[in-house]
Protein backbone atom coordinates (compact mmCIF):
# COMPACT_ATOMS: atom_id res chain seq x y z
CA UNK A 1 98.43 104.28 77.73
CA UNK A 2 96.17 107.27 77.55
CA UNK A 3 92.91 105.53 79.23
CA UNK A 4 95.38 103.97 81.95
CA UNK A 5 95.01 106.52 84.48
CA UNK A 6 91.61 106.66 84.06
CA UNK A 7 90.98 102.54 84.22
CA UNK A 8 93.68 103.01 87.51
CA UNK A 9 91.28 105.39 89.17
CA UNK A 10 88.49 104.37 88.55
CA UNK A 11 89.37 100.59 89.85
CA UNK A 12 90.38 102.03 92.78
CA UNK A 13 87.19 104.09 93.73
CA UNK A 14 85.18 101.12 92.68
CA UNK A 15 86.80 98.95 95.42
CA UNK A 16 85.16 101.77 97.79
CA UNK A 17 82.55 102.44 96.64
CA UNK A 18 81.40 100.96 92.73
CA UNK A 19 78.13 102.08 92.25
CA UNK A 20 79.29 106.03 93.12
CA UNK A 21 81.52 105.10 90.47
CA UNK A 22 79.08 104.02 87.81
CA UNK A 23 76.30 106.76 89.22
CA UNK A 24 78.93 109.82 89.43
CA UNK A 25 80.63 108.29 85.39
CA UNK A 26 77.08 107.81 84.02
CA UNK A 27 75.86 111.37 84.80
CA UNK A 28 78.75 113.31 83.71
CA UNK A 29 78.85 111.64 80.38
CA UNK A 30 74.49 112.37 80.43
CA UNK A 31 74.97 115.82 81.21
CA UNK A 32 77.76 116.16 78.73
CA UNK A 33 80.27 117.18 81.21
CA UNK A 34 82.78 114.37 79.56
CA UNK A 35 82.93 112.65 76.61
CA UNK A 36 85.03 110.29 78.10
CA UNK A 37 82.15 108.09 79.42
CA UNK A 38 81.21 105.02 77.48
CA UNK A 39 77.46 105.26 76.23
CA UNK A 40 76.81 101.82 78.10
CA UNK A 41 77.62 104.06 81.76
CA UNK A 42 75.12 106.91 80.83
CA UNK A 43 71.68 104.43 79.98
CA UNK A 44 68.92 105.77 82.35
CA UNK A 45 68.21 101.73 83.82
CA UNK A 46 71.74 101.49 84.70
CA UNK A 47 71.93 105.11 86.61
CA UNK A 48 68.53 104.04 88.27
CA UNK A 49 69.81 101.19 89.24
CA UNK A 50 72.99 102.47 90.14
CA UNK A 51 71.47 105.51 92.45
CA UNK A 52 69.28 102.71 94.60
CA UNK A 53 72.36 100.68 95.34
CA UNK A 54 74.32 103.39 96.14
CA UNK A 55 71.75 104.87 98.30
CA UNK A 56 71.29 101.36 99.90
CA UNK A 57 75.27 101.70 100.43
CA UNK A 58 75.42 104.96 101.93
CA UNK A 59 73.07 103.68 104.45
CA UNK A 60 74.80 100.62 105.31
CA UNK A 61 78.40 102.18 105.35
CA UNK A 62 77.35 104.23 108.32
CA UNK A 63 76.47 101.81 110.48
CA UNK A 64 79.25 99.39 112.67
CA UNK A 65 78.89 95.87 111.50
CA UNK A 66 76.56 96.45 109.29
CA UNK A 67 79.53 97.81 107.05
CA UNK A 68 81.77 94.94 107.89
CA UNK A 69 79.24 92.67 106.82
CA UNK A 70 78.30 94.52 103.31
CA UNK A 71 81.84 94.79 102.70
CA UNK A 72 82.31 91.33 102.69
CA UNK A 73 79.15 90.64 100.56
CA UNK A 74 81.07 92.81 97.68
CA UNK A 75 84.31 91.55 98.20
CA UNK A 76 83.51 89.96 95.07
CA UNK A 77 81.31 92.74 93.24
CA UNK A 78 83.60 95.64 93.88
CA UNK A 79 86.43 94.23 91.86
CA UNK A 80 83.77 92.69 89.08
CA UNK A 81 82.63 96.10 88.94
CA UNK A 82 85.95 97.99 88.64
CA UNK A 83 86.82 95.35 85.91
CA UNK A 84 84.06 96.36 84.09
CA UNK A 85 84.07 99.69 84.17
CA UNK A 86 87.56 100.10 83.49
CA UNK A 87 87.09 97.55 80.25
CA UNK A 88 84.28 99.78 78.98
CA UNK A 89 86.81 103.01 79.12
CA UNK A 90 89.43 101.08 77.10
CA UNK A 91 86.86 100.17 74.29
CA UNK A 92 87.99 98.34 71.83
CA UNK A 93 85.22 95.05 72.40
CA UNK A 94 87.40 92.11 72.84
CA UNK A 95 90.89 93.88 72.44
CA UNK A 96 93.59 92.85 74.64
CA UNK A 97 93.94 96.28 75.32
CA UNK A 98 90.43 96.22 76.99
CA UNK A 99 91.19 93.00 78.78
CA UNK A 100 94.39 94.24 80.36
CA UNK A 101 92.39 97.42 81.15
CA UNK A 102 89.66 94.88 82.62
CA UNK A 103 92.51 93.40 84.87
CA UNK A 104 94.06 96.59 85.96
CA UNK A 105 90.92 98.02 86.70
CA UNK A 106 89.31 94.52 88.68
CA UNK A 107 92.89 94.07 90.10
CA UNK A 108 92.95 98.17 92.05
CA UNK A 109 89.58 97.73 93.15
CA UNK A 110 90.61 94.46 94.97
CA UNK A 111 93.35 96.20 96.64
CA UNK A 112 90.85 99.15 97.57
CA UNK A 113 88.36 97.10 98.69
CA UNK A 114 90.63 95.32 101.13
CA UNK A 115 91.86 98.44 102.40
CA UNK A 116 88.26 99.51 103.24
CA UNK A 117 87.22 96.47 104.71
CA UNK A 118 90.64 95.96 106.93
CA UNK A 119 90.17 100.03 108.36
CA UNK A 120 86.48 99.43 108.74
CA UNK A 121 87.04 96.23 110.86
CA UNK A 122 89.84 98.25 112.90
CA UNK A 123 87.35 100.78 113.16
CA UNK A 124 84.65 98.68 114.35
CA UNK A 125 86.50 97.56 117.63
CA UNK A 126 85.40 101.25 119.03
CA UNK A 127 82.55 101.53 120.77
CA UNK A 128 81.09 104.87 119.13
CA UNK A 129 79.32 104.92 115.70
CA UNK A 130 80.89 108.40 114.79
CA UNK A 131 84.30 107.49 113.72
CA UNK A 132 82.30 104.98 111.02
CA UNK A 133 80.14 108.04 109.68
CA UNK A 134 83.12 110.01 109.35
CA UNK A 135 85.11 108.02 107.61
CA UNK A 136 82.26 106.90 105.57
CA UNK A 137 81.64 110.21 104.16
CA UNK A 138 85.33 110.84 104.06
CA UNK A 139 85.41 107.94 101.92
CA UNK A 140 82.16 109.48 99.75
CA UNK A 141 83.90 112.51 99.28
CA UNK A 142 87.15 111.00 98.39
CA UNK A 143 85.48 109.07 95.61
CA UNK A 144 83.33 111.58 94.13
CA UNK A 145 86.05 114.27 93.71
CA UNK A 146 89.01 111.66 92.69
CA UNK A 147 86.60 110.22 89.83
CA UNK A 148 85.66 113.64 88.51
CA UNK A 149 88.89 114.86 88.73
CA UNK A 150 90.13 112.05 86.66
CA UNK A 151 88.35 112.92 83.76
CA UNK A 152 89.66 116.32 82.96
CA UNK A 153 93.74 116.07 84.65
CA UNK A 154 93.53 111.73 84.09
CA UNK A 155 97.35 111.76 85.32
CA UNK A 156 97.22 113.75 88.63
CA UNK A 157 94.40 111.77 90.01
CA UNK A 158 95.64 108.80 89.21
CA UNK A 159 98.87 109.84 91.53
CA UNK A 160 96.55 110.61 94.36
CA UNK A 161 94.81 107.16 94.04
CA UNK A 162 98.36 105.84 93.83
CA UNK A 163 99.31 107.42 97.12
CA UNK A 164 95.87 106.72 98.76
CA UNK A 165 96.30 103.27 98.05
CA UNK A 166 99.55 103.13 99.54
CA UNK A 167 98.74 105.10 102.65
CA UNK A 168 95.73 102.96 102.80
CA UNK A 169 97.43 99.45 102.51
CA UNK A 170 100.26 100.92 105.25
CA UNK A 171 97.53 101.71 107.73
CA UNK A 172 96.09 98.15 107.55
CA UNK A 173 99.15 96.91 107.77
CA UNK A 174 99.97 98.95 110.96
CA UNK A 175 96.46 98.47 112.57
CA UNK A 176 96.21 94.39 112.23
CA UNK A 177 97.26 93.31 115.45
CA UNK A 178 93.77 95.11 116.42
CA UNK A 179 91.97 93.11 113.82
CA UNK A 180 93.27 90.41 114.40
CA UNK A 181 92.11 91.20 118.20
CA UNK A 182 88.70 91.64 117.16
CA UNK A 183 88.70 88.80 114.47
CA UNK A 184 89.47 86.33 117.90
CA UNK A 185 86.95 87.59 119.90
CA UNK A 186 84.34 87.37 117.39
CA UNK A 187 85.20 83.73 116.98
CA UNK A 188 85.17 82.98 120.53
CA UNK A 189 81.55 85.13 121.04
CA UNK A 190 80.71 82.44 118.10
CA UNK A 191 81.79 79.63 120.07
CA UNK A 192 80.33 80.37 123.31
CA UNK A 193 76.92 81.12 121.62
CA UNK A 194 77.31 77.73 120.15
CA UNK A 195 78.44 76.31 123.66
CA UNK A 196 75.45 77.88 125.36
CA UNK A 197 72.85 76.40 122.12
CA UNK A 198 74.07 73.26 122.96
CA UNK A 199 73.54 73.02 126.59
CA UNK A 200 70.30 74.42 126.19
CA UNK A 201 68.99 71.72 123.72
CA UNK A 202 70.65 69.19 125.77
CA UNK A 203 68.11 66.77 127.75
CA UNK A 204 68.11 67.12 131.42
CA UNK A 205 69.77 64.47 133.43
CA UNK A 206 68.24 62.60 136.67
């Protein structure tokens, strides 16, 4: 029960952004700002590793599409990741208190992650770049301050996740009929482009 704010937190941030997650974990437990951190979070490979791909994230948040698209490529790693991570806080190797902390952990950073990706495709059906920035670094911010928080008042920042992730879920829920919208006219772009292929590559008659 103690680590179970923590693992909730932390699988939530990872479903927005996982490798701030593992970066932001792994170099307050360096720096000895927590001993909270699991030793396998603070190893220099994975915070090199870590700070590329979330530099390569930052970039590609920012920009439309773009962020639709690398949101769908980690529909799968975000969760992975917060499963992870939130395992390695509970300890334990093998415990079925680390699994359920795995599946807590995995199972928050779904919902997050579907959040994101439902507002950013919403978001994406305006024209201007500057509402993605914003939110992106909205989202950046979020993150960084929730997961640091977490460590020193665990509880409180788990209730802010809690209500984030509501608001968040709410929001999509409010905004689909636009992504749904968008969702049709992407398909029927698709189709015409495929319409227009064919006819091209089709031999001329007479």
């Amino acid at each position: 029960m103690s680590v179970l704010p923590l693992v909730f937190t932390s699988g939530w941030a990872s479903g927005i952004n996982a490798y701030a997650v593992v970066l932001l974990l792994g170099l307050l437990g360096a720096t000895g700002v927590s001993d909270e951190v699991p030793a396998a979070l603070e190893r220099p490979d994975v915070l090199i590793v870590a700070a590329l791909l979330f530099v390569a994230e930052v970039i590609a948040d920012k920009i439309p599409y773009v962020d639709s698209v690398w949101d769908a490529v980690h529909t799968v790693i975000r969760p992975i990741a917060g499963g992870v991570v939130a395992a390695l806080l509970a300890g334990h190797d093998g415990s079925l208190p680390q699994l359920a902390a795995g599946a807590v952990g995995g199972s928050t950073a779904l919902l997050s992650h579907l959040v994101k990706a439902g507002t950013r495709i919403a978001v994406n059906t305006s024209p201007e770049p500057a509402s993605n920035i914003v939110l992106s670094l909205a989202e950046d911010l979020g993150v960084a301050g929730i997961v640091a928080f977490a460590l020193f008042h665990p509880w409180i920042a788990a209730g802010i996740a809690a209500v984030l992730l509501a608001a968040g879920i709410a929001v999509v829920i409010f905004l689909w009929s636009r992504i749904r919208r968008y969702l049709l006219r992407r398909r029927e772009r698709r189709a015409e482009k495929r319409l227009a292929a064919a006819a091209g590559s089709a031999p001329p008659t007479g």
